[in-house]
N, C-alpha and C. Protein backbone atom coordinates (compact mmCIF):
# COMPACT_ATOMS: atom_id res chain seq x y z
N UNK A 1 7.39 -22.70 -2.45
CA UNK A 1 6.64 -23.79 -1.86
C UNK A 1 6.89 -25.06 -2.67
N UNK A 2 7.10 -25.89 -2.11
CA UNK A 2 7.29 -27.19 -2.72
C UNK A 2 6.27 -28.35 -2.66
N UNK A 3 6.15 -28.71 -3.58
CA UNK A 3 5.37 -30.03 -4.09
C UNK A 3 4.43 -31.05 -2.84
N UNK A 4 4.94 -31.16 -1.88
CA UNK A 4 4.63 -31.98 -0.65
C UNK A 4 3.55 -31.37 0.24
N UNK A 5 3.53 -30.10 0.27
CA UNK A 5 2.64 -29.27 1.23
C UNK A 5 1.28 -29.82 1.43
N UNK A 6 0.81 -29.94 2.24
CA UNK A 6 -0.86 -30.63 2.55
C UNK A 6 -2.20 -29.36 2.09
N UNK A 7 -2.80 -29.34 1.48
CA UNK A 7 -3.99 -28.33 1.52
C UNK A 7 -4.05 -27.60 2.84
N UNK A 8 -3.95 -28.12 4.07
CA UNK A 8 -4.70 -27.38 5.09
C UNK A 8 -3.26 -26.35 5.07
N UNK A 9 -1.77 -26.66 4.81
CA UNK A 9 -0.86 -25.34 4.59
C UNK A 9 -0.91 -24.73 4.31
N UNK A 10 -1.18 -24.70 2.55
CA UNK A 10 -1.30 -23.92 1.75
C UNK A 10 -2.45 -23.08 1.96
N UNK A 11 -3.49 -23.60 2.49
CA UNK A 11 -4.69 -22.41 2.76
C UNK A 11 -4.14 -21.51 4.10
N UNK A 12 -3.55 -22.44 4.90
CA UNK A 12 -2.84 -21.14 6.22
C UNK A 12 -1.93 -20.10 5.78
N UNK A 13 -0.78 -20.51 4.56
CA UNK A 13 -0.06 -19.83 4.09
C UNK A 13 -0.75 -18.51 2.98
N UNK A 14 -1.92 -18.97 2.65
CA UNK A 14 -2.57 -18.10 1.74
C UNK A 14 -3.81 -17.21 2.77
N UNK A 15 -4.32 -17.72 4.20
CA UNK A 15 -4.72 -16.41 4.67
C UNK A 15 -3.79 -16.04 5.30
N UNK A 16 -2.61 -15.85 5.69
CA UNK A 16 -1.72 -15.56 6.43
C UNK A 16 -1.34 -14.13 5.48
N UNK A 17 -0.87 -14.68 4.41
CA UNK A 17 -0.90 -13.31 3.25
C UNK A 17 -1.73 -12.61 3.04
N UNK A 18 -3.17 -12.72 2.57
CA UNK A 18 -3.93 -12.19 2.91
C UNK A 18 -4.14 -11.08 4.05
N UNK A 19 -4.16 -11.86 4.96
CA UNK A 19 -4.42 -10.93 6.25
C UNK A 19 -3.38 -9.99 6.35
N UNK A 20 -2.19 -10.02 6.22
CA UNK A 20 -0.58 -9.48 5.97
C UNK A 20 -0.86 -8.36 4.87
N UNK A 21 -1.34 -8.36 3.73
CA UNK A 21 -1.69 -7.47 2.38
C UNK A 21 -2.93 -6.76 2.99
N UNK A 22 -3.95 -7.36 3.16
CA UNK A 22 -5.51 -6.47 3.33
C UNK A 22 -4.96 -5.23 4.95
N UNK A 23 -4.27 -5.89 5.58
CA UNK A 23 -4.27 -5.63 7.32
C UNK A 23 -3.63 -4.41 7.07
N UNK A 24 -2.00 -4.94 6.90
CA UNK A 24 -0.59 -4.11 6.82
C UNK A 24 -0.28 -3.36 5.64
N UNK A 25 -0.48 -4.02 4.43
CA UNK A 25 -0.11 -3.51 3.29
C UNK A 25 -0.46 -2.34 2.72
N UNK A 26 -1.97 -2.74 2.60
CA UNK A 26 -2.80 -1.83 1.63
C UNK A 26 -3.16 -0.53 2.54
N UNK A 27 -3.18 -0.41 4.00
CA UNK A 27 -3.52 0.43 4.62
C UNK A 27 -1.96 1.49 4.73
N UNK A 28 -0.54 0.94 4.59
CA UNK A 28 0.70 1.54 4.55
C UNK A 28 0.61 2.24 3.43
N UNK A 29 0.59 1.23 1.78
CA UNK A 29 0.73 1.88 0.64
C UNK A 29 -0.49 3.13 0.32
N UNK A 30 -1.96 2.81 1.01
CA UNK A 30 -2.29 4.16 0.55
C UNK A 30 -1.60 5.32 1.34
N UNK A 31 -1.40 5.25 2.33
CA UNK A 31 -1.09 6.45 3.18
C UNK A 31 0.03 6.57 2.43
N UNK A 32 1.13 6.23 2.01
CA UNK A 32 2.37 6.16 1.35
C UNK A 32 1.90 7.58 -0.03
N UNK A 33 0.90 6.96 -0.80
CA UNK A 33 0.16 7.47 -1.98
C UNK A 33 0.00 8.83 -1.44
N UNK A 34 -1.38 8.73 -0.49
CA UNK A 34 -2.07 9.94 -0.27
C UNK A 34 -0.73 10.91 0.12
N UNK A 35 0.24 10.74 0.87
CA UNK A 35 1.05 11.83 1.40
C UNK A 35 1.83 11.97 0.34
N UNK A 36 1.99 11.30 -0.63
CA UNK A 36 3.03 12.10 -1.72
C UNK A 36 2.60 12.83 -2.42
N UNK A 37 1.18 12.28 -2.80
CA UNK A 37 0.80 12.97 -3.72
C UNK A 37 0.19 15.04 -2.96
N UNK A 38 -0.11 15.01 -1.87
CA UNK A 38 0.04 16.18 -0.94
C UNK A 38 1.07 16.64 -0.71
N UNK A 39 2.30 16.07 -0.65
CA UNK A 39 4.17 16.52 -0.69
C UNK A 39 4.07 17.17 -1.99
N UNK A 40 3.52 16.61 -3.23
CA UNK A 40 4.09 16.92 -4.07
C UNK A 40 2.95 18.16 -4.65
N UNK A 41 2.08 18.41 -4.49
CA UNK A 41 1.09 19.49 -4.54
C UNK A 41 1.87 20.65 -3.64
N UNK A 42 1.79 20.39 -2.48
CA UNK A 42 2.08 21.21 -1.18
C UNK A 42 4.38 21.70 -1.82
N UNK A 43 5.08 21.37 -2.59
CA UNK A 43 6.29 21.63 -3.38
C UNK A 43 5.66 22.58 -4.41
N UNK A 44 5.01 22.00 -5.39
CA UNK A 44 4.45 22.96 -6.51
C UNK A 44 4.17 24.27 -6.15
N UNK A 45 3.29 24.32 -5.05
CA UNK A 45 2.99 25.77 -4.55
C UNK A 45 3.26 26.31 -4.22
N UNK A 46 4.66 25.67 -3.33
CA UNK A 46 5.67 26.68 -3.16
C UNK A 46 6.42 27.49 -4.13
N UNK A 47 6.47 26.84 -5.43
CA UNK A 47 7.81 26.86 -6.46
C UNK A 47 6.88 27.73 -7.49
N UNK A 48 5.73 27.29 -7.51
CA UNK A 48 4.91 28.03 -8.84
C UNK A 48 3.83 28.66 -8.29
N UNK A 49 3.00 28.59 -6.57
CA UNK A 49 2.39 29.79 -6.14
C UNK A 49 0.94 28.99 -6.15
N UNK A 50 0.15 29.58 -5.40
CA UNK A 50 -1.27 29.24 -5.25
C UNK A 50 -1.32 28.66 -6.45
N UNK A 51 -2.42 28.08 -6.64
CA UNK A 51 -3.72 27.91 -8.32
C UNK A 51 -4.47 29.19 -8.22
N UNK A 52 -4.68 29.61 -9.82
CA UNK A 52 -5.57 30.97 -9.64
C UNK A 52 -6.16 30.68 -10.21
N UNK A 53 -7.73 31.51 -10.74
CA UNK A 53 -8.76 31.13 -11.38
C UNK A 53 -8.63 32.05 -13.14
């Protein structure tokens, strides 16, 4: 962004991101999270077997 931009831009450009991160982002990267970390549980158990007590 360069030097010239008017306030009312920079605030469109900053909820625009916003809405882009809270909307798209954060709702992709957890699901991203939650399923690996279940890939990678759901591998273990194959390779090393239930958890026992």
């Amino acid at each position: 962004m360069s030097d010239n931009n008017n306030p009312e831009q920079v605030k469109k450009y900053e909820k625009n991101t916003f809405l882009f991160l809270a909307v798209f982002l954060a709702p992709i990267l957890s699901i991203i999270v939650v399923g690996g970390f279940g890939f990678m549980v759901w591998i273990s158990q194959l390779l090393f077997g239930p958890p026992t007590s």
